[in-house]
Each structure stands twice: as C-alpha cells, then as structure tokens.
C-alpha atoms as a PDB file:
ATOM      1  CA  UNK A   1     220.288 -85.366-129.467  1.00  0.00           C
ATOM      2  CA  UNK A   2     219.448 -85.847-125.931  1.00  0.00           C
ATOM      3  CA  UNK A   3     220.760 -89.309-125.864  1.00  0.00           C
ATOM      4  CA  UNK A   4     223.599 -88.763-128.158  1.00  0.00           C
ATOM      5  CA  UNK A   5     224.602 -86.273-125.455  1.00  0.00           C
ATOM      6  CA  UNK A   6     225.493 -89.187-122.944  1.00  0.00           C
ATOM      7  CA  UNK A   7     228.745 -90.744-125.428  1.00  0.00           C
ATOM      8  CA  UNK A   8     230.287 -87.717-125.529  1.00  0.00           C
ATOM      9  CA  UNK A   9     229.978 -87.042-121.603  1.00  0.00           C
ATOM     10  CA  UNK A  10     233.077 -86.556-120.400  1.00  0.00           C
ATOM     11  CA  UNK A  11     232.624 -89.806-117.794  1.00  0.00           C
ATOM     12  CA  UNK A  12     232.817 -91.906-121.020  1.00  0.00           C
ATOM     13  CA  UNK A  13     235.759 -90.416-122.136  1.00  0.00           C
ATOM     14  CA  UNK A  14     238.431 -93.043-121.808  1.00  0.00           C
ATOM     15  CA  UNK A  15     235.429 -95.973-122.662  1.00  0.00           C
ATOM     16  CA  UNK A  16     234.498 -94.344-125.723  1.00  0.00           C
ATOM     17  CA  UNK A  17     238.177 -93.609-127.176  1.00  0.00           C
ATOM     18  CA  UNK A  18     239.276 -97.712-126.071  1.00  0.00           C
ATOM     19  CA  UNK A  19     235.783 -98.587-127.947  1.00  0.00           C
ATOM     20  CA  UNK A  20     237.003 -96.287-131.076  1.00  0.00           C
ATOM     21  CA  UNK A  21     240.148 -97.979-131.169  1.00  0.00           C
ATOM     22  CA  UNK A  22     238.440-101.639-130.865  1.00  0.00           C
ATOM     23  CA  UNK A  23     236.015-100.441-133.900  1.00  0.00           C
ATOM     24  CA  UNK A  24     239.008 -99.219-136.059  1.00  0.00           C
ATOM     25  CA  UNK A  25     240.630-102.245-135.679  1.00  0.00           C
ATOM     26  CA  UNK A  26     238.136-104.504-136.319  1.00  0.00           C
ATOM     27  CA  UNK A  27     237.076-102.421-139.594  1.00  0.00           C
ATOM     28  CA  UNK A  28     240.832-102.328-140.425  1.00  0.00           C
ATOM     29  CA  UNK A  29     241.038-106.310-140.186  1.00  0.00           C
ATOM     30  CA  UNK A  30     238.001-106.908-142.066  1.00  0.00           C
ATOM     31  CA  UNK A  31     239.176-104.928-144.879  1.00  0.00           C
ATOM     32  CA  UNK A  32     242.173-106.713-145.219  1.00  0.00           C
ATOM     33  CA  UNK A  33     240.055-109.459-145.579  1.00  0.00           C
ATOM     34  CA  UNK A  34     237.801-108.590-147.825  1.00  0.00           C
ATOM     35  CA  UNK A  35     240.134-106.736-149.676  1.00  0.00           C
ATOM     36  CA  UNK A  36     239.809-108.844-153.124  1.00  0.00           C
ATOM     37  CA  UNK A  37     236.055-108.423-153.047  1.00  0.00           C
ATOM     38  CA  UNK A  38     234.826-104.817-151.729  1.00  0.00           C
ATOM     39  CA  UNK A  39     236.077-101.917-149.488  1.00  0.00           C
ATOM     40  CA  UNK A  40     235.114-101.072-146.685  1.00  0.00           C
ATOM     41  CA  UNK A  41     237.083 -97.564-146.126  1.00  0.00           C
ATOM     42  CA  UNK A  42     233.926 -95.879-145.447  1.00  0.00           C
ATOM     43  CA  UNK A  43     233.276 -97.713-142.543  1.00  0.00           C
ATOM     44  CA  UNK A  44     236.058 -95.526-140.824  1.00  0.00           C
ATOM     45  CA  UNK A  45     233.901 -92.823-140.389  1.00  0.00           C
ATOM     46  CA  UNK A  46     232.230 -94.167-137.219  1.00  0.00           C
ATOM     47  CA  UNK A  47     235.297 -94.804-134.808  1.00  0.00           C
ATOM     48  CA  UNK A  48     236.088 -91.178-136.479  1.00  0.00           C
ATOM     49  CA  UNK A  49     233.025 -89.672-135.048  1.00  0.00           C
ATOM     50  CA  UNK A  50     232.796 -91.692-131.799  1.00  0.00           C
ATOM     51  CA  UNK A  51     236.739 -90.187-130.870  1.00  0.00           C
ATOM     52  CA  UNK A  52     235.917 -86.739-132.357  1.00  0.00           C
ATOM     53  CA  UNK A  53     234.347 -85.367-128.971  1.00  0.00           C
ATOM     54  CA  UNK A  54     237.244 -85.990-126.858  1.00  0.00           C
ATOM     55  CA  UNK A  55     239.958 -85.243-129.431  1.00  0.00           C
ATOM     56  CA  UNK A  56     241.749 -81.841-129.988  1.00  0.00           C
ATOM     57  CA  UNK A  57     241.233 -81.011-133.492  1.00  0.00           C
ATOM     58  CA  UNK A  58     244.869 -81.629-134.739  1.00  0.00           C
ATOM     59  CA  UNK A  59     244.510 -85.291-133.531  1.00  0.00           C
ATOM     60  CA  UNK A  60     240.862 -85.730-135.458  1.00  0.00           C
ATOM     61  CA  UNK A  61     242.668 -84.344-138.626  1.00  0.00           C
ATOM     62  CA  UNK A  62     245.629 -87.027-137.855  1.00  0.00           C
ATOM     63  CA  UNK A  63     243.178 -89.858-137.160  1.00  0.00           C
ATOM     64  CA  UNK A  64     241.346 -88.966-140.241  1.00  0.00           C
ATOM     65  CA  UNK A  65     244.773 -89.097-142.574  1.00  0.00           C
ATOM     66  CA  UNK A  66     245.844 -92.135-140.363  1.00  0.00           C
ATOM     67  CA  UNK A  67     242.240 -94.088-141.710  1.00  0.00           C
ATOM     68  CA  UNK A  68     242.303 -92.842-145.129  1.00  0.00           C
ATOM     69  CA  UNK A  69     245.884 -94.640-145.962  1.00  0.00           C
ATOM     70  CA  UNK A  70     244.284 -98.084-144.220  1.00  0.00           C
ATOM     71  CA  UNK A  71     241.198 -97.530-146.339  1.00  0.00           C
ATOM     72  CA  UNK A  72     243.521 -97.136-149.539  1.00  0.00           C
ATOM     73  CA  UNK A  73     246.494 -99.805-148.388  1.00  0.00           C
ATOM     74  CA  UNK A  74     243.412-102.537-148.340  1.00  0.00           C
ATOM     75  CA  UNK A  75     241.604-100.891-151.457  1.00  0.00           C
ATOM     76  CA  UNK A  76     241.686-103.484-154.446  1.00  0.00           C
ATOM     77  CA  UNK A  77     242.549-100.292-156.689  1.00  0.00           C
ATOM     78  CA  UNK A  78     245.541 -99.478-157.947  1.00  0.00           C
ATOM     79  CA  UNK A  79     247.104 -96.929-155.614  1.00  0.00           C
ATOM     80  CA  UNK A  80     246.110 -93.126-156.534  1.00  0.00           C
ATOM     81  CA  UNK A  81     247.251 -90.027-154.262  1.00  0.00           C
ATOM     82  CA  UNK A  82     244.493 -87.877-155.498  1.00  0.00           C
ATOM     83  CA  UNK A  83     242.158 -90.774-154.203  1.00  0.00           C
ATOM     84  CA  UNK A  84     243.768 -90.720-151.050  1.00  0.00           C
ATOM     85  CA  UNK A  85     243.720 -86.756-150.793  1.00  0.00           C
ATOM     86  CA  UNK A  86     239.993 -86.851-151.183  1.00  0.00           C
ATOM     87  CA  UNK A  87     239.708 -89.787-148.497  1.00  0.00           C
ATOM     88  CA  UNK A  88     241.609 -87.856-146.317  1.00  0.00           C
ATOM     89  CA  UNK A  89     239.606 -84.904-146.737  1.00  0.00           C
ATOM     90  CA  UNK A  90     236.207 -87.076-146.331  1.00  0.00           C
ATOM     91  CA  UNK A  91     236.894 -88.741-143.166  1.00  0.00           C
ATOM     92  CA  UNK A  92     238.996 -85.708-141.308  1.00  0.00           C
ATOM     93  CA  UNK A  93     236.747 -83.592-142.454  1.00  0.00           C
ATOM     94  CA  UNK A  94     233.642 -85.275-140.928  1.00  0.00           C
ATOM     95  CA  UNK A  95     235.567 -85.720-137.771  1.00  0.00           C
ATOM     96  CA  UNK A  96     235.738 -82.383-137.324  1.00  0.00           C
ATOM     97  CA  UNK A  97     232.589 -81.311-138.278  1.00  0.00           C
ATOM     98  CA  UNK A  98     231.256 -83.646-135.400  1.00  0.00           C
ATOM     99  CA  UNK A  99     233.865 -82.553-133.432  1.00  0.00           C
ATOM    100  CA  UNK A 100     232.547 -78.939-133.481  1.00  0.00           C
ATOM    101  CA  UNK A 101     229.031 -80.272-133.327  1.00  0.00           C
ATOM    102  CA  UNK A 102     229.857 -81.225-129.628  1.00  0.00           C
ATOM    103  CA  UNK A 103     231.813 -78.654-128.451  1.00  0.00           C
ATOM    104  CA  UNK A 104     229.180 -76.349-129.803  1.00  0.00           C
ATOM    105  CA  UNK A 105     226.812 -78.493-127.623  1.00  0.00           C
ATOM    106  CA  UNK A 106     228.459 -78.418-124.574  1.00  0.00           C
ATOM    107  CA  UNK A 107     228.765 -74.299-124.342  1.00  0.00           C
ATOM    108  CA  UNK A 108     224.916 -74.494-124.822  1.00  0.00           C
ATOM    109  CA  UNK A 109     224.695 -77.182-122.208  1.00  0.00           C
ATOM    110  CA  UNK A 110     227.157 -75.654-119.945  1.00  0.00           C
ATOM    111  CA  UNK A 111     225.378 -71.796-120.663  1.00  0.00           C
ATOM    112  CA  UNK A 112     221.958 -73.227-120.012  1.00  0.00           C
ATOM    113  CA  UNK A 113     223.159 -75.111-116.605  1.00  0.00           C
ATOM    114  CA  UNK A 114     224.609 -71.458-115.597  1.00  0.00           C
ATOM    115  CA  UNK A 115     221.134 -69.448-116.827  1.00  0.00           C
ATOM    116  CA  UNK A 116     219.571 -71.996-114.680  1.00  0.00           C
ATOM    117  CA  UNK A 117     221.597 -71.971-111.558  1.00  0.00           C
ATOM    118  CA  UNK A 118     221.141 -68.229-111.607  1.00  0.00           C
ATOM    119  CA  UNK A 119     217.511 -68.445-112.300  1.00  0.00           C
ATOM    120  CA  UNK A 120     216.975 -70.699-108.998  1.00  0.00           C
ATOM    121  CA  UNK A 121     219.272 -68.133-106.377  1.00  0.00           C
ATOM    122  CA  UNK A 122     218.079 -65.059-108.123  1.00  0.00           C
ATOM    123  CA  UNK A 123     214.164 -66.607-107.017  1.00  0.00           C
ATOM    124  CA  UNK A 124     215.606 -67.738-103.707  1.00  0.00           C
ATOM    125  CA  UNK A 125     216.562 -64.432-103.035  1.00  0.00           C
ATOM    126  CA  UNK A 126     213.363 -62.924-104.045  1.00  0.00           C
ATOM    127  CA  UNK A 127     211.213 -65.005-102.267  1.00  0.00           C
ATOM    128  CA  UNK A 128     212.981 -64.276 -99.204  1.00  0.00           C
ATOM    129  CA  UNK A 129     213.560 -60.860 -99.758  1.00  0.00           C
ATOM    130  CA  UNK A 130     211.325 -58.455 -97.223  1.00  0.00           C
ATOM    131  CA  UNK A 131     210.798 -55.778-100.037  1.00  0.00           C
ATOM    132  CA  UNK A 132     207.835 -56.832-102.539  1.00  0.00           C
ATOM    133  CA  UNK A 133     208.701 -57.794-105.659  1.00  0.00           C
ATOM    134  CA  UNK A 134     207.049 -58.736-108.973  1.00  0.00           C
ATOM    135  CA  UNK A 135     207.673 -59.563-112.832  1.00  0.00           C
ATOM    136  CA  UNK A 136     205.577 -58.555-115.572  1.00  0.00           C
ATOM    137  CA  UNK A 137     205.364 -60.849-118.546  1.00  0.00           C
ATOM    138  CA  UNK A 138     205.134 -58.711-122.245  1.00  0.00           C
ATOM    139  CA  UNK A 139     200.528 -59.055-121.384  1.00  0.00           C
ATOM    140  CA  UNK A 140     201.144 -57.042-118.109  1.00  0.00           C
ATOM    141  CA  UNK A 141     200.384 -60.307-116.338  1.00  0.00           C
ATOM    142  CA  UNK A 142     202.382 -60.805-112.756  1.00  0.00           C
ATOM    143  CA  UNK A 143     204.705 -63.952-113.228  1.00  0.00           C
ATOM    144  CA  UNK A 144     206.764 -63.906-110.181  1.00  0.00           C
ATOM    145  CA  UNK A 145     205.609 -62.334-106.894  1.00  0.00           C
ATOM    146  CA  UNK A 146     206.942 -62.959-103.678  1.00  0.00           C
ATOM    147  CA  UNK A 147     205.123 -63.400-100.363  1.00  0.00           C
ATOM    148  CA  UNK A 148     205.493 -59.706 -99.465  1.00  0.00           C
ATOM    149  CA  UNK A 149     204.695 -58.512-102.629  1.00  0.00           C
ATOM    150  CA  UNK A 150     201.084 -60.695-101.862  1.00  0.00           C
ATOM    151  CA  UNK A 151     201.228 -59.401 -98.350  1.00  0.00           C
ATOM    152  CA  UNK A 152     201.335 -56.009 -99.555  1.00  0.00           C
ATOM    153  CA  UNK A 153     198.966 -56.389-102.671  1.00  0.00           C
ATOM    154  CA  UNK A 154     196.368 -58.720-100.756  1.00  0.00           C
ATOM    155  CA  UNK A 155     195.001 -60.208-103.862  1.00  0.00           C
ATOM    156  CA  UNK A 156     191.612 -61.946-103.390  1.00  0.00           C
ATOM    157  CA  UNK A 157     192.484 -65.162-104.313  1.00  0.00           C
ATOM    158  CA  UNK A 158     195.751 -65.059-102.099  1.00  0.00           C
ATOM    159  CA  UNK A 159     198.286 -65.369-105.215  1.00  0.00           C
ATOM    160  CA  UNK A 160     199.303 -62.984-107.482  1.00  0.00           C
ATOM    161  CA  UNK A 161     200.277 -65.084-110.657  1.00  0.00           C
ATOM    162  CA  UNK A 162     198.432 -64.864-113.259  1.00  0.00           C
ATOM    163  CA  UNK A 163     196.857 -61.175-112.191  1.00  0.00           C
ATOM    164  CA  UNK A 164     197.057 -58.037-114.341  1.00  0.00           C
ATOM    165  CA  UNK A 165     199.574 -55.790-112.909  1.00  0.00           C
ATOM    166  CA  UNK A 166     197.262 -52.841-113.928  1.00  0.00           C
ATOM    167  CA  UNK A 167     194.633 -54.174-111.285  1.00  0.00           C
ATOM    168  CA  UNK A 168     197.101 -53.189-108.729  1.00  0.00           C
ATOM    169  CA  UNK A 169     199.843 -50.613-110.129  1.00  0.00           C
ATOM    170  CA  UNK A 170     198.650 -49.171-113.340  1.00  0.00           C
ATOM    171  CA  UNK A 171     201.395 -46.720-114.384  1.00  0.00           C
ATOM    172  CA  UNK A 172     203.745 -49.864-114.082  1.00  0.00           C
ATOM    173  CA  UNK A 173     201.632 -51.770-117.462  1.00  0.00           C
ATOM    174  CA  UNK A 174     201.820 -48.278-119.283  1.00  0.00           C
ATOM    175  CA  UNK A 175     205.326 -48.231-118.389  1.00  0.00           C
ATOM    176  CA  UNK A 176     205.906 -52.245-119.652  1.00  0.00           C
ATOM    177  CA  UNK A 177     203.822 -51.397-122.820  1.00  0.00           C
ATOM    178  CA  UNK A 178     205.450 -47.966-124.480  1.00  0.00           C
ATOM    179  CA  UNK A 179     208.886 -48.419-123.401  1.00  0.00           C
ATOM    180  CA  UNK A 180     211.000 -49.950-126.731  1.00  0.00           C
ATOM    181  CA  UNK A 181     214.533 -49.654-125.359  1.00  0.00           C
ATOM    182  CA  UNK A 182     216.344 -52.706-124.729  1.00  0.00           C
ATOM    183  CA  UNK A 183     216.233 -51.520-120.806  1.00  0.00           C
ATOM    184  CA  UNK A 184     215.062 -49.100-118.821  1.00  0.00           C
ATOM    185  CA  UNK A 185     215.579 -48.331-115.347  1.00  0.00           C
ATOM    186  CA  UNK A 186     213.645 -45.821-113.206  1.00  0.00           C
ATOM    187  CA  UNK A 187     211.649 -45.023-110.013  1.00  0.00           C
ATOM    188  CA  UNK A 188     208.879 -43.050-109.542  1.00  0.00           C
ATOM    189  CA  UNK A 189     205.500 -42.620-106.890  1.00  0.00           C
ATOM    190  CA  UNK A 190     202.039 -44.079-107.496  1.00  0.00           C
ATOM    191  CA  UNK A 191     198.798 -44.783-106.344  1.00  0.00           C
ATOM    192  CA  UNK A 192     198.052 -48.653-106.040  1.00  0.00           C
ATOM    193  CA  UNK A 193     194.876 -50.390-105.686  1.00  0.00           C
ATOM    194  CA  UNK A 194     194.789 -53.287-103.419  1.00  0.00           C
ATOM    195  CA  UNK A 195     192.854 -56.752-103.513  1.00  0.00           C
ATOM    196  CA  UNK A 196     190.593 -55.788-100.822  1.00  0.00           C
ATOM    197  CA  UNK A 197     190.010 -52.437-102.097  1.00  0.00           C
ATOM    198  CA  UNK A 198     192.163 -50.094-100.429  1.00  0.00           C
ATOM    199  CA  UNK A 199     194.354 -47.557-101.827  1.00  0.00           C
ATOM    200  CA  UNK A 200     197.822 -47.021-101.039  1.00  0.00           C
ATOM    201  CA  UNK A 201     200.868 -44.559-102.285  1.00  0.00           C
ATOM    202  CA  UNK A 202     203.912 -46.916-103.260  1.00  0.00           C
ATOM    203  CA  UNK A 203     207.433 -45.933-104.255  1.00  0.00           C
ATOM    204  CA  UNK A 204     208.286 -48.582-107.391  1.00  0.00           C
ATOM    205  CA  UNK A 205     211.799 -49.317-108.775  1.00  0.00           C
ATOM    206  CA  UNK A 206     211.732 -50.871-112.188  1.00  0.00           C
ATOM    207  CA  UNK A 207     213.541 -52.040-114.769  1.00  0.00           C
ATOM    208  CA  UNK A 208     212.002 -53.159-117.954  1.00  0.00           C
ATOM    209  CA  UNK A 209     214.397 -56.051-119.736  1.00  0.00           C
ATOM    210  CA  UNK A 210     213.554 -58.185-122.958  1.00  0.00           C
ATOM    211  CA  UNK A 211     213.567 -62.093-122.829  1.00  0.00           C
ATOM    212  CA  UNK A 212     213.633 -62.846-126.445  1.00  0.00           C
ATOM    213  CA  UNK A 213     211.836 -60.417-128.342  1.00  0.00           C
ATOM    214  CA  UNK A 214     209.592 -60.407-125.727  1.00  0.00           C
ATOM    215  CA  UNK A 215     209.481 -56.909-122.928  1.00  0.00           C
ATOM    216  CA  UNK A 216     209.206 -57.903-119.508  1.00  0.00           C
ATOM    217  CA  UNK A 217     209.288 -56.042-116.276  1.00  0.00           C
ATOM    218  CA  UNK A 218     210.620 -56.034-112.724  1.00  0.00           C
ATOM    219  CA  UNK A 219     209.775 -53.969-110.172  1.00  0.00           C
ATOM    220  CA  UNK A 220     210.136 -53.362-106.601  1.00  0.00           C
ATOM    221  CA  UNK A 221     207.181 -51.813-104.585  1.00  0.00           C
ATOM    222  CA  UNK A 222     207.549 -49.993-100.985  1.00  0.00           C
ATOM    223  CA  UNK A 223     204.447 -48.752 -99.266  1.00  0.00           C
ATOM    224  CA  UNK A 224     204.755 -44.991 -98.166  1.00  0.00           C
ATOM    225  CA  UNK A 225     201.918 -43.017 -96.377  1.00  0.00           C
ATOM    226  CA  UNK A 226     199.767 -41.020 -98.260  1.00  0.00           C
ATOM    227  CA  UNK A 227     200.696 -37.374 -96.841  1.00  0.00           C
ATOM    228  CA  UNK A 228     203.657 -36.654 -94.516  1.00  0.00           C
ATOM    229  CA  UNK A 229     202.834 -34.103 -91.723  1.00  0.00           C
ATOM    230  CA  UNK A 230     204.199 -30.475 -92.659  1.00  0.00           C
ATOM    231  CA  UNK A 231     207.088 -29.066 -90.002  1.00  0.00           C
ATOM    232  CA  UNK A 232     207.478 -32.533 -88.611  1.00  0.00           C
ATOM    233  CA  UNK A 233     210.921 -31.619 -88.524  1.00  0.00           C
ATOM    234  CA  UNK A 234     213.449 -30.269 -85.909  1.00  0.00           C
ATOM    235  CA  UNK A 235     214.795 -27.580 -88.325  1.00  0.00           C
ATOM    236  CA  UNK A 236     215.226 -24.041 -87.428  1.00  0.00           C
ATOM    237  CA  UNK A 237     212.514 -21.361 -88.856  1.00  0.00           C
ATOM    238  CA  UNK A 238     212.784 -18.335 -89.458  1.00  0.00           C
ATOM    239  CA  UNK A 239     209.845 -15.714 -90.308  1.00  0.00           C
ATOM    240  CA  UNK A 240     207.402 -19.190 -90.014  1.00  0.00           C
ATOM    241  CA  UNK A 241     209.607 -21.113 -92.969  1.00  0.00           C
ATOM    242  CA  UNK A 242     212.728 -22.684 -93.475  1.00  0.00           C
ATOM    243  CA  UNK A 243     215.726 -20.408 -94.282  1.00  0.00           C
ATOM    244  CA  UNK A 244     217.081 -21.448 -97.700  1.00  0.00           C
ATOM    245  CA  UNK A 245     220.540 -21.034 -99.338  1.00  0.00           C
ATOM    246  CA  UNK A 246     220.696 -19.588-103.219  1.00  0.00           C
ATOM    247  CA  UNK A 247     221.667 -22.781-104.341  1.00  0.00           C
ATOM    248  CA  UNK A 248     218.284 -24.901-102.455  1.00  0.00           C
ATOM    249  CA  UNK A 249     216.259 -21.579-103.774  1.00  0.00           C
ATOM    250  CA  UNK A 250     217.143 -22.172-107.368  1.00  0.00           C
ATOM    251  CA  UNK A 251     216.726 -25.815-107.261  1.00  0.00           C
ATOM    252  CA  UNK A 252     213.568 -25.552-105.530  1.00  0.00           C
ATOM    253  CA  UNK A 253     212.605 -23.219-108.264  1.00  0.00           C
ATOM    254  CA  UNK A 254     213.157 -25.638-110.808  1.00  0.00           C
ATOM    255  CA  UNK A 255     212.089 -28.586-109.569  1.00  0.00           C
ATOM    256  CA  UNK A 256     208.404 -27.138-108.715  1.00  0.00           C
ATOM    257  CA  UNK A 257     208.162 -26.331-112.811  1.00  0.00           C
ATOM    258  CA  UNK A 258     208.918 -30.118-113.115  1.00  0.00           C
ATOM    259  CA  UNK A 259     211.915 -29.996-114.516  1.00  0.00           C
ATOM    260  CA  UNK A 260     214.458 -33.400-114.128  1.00  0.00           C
ATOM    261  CA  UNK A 261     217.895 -33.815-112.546  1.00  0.00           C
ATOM    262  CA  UNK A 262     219.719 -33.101-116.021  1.00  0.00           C
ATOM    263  CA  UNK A 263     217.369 -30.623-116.548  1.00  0.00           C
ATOM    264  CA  UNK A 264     217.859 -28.331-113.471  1.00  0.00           C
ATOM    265  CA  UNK A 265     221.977 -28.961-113.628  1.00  0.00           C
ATOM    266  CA  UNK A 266     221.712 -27.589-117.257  1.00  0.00           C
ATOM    267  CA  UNK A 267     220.002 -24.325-116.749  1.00  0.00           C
ATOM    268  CA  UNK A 268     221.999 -23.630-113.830  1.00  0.00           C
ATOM    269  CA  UNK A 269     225.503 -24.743-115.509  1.00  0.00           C
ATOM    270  CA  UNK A 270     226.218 -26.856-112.987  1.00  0.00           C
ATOM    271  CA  UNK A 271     226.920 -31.068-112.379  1.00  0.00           C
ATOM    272  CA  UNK A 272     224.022 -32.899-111.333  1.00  0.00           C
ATOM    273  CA  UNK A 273     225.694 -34.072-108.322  1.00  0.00           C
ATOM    274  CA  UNK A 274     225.589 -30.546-107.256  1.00  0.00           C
ATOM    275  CA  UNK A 275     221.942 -30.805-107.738  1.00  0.00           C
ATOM    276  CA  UNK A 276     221.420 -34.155-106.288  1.00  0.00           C
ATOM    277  CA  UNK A 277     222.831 -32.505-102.811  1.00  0.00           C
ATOM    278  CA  UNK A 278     220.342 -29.366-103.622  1.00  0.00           C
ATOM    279  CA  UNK A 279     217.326 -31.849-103.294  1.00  0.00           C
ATOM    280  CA  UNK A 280     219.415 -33.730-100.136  1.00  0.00           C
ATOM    281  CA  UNK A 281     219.626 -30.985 -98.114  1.00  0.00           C
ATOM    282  CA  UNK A 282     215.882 -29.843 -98.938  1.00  0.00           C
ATOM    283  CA  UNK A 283     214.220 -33.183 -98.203  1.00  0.00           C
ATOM    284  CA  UNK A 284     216.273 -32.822 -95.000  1.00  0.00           C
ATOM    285  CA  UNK A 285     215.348 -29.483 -93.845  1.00  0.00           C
ATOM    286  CA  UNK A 286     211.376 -30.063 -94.916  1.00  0.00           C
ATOM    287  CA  UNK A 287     211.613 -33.583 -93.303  1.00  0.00           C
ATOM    288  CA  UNK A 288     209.764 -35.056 -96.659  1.00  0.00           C
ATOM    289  CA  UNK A 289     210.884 -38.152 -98.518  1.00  0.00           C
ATOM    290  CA  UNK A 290     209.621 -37.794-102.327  1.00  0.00           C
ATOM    291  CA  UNK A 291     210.097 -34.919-104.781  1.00  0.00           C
ATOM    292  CA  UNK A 292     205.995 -34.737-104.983  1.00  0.00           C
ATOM    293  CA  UNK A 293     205.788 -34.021-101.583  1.00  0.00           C
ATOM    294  CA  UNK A 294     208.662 -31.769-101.655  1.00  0.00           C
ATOM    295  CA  UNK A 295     207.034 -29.653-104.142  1.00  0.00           C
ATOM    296  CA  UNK A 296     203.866 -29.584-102.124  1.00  0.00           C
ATOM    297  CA  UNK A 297     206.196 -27.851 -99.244  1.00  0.00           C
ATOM    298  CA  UNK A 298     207.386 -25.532-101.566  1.00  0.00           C
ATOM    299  CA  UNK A 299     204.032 -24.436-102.374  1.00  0.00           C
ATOM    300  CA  UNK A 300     202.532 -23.941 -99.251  1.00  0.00           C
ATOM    301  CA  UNK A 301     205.586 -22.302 -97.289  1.00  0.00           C
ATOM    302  CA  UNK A 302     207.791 -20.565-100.374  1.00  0.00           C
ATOM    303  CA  UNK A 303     205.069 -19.459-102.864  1.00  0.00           C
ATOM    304  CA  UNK A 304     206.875 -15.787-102.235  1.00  0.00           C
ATOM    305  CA  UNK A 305     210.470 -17.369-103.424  1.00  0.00           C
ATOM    306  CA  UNK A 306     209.424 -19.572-106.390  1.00  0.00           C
END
C-alpha cells in the first residue's frame, strides 16, 4: 500500500483527476466502438477509483451513475433500468468503498506523523532535561535513559539500555510488575544501588502506562541524602521540642501509624487539603523533606504526644 499511497497524495491531486478524465474518455470511445462486439462498462471502474481519493462522496456516487448510463448507452443489449440500477450500484459503490479506503489511510498516516512528532520532542526534552529519567519496558528492562539518569546511576558499561531496572531501583520493577490499572501515578522514597556499588536514597515519580497490551513505566529519580540532621532548623523550641498546634498533633499522630492522605482526612472529618497543610507546616517546623524522615522526628522528639 506504500506505493499506492503516492496517487492519492494530495500533490497529485489535479494530475490524477485530468488522468481520470483522459481514462474515462478513452474507455467511453472505445466502447462506442466496440459496441456491436463486447462491452466494456466494466472498465469504468478504474478512472472511478483513481478520482475516488480526491472526490467528496456525493461526486463519487454522481461519477459512478454518470459511467453506468455510458456503460449501458454503448451496451449491445436492449436497454433495461434494473440493469442500469445494478451498474450504478457496482461502480458508485466501489468508488466509495476506495474512497473510504483512503481517507481511512490518511487519519492513520496523519495520526502516526503526530505520534511521531511527539515521540521525537517528548525525547528531546528528556535528554536535555537535568532531572534523571528512565522507561521501563513490560521485562523491567531500562529503554530510555537520559544522560543524568546515567550520571546518577553510573552503570558499568556507561549506558543504561538494555539494564534491569531492579539492578538499580528495585521497588520500581515490583511496582511495573503488580500494578494492572491502565495508569498509575505515584511517588515514593527508596534505596538505589548504583553501578559502582554505592548506595543512595532517591525520591522516584512514576507513572506506569500501557503501550499495547504491554505495561511500561516512567519514572523520574532525584538523589536525596541519606539522613537529614535533626534541629537543623531555625524554629522556636520550647521544653527542647517544637511547639505543635492540635491540628499538626493529630496529623502527626496519624501519619506515624502509617496511615495515607485520605486516610488521616477521614478519621479526622476533615478535606485532605486541610491535611496536606498539616504535613506543610510540620516538614517546615522539623526542617525535613520526606514523610519517612518526618516520622523519624516524631519519634525521637514527640514519643510523649503520639
């Protein structure tokens, strides 16, 4: 179909309808002259199909009508309408099955060009982006990585494609394998493993998507340090901890037992934007950045609250 493509391209548009028109006539004259011996109406059908992929589909149905009279005017049978109603039928009928043929084609085409176009900026902007960032075919095997994400990773043979993602961030091939939902988007704090054996804490953003039938994952991977220094913070203390409000008290409370966002808003009847700013004001006041270490400072400094 490849080739087939290229008549129908809209360049050829006004060569392809004048050649229609030159094969119509020339089919048309030679019926007339053969007309005692054989017909030739079926021959028709190829000017039919040639104009079909520029014409609206009122004109194909006219051009189809317009053939089958010339077909039965030069027929050597006596006239018959009810052979002329199934002519007309034939050859507008295969018009505009060819015609939808094409225009079928060309949303693929023009769908495929766009898929494409987006493929190529959404990689330029990942292999330019500073943050490291990888995708995960459906065997947990990286197929995109950009330089920081090798930077970061330091794999031993300097390229991460091809590598098991579990030989570097393990929860993120348990999360590509048991997740079934169409998508999935999340963030969460893991140890990583790197090429030249080091370990590292990372914060990872993912989103697990489905090309096909087949689960793939993308993820976004930010090196944190392992422990953040508790009271590196200008906050105010008062009997050697942080004064808390009811509110930060009760959220803390929750959040230690492990409970989520929803979670917490639901057993304190309240929205989870009202939560959210809980957890905001505590990571300000401890000076931590992630919800494990955040529980860790709720441990050590308000065991006597929780």
């Amino acid at each position: 179909m490849p080739e087939l493509d290229r008549i129908w391209d809209e360049k050829n548009r006004t060569r392809v309808l004048g050649s229609s028109a030159g094969i119509l006539l020339a089919i048309a004259v030679l019926d007339w002259l053969t007309r005692p011996f054989i017909s030739l109406g079926f021959l028709y059908l190829f000017p039919i199909m040639l104009a079909a992929g520029f014409l609206p589909r009122s004109a194909v149905a006219a051009l189809g009508a317009a053939c089958a009279v010339l077909a039965e005017a030069f027929s050597s049978l006596e006239p018959s309408f009810v052979r002329l109603l199934f002519e007309t039928l034939a050859l507008a009928g295969c018009g505009l099955f060819v015609a939808e043929l094409i225009r079928v084609r060309r949303i693929v085409l023009a769908v495929q060009a766009a898929a494409t176009k987006a493929e190529e900026r959404l990689r330029a902007l990942v292999e330019t982006s500073p943050a490291a960032i990888v995708t995960v075919d459906d065997r947990g095997l990286i197929e995109m990585a950009n330089r920081a994400a090798v930077d970061l990773l330091a794999p031993r043979a300097g390229n991460l494609l091809g590598d098991p993602v579990a030989a570097f961030l393990p929860e993120l091939h348990h999360a590509l394998r048991w997740e079934e939902a169409p998508q999935f988007r999340t963030t969460m704090q893991c140890r990583g493993h790197k090429g030249n054996g080091e370990n590292f804490l990372a914060d990872v953003w993912f989103s697990t998507y489905k090309e096909g039938s087949a689960p793939k994952l993308a993820a976004i991977i930010a090196e944190i340090a392992d422990e953040v220094p508790i009271g590196s913070h200008d906050a105010v203390r008062e009997n050697g901890s942080l004064s808390l409000q009811t509110r930060e008290a009760e959220v803390l409370r929750l959040l230690v037992q492990g409970l989520a966002n929803k979670e917490i808003a639901a057993r304190l009847a309240v929205s989870e934007s009202t939560v959210k700013n809980a957890l905001q004001q505590l990571f300000t006041k401890t000076g931590v950045r992630t919800r494990s270490q955040l529980v860790r400072v709720a441990l050590e400094e308000y065991r006597n609250i929780l």
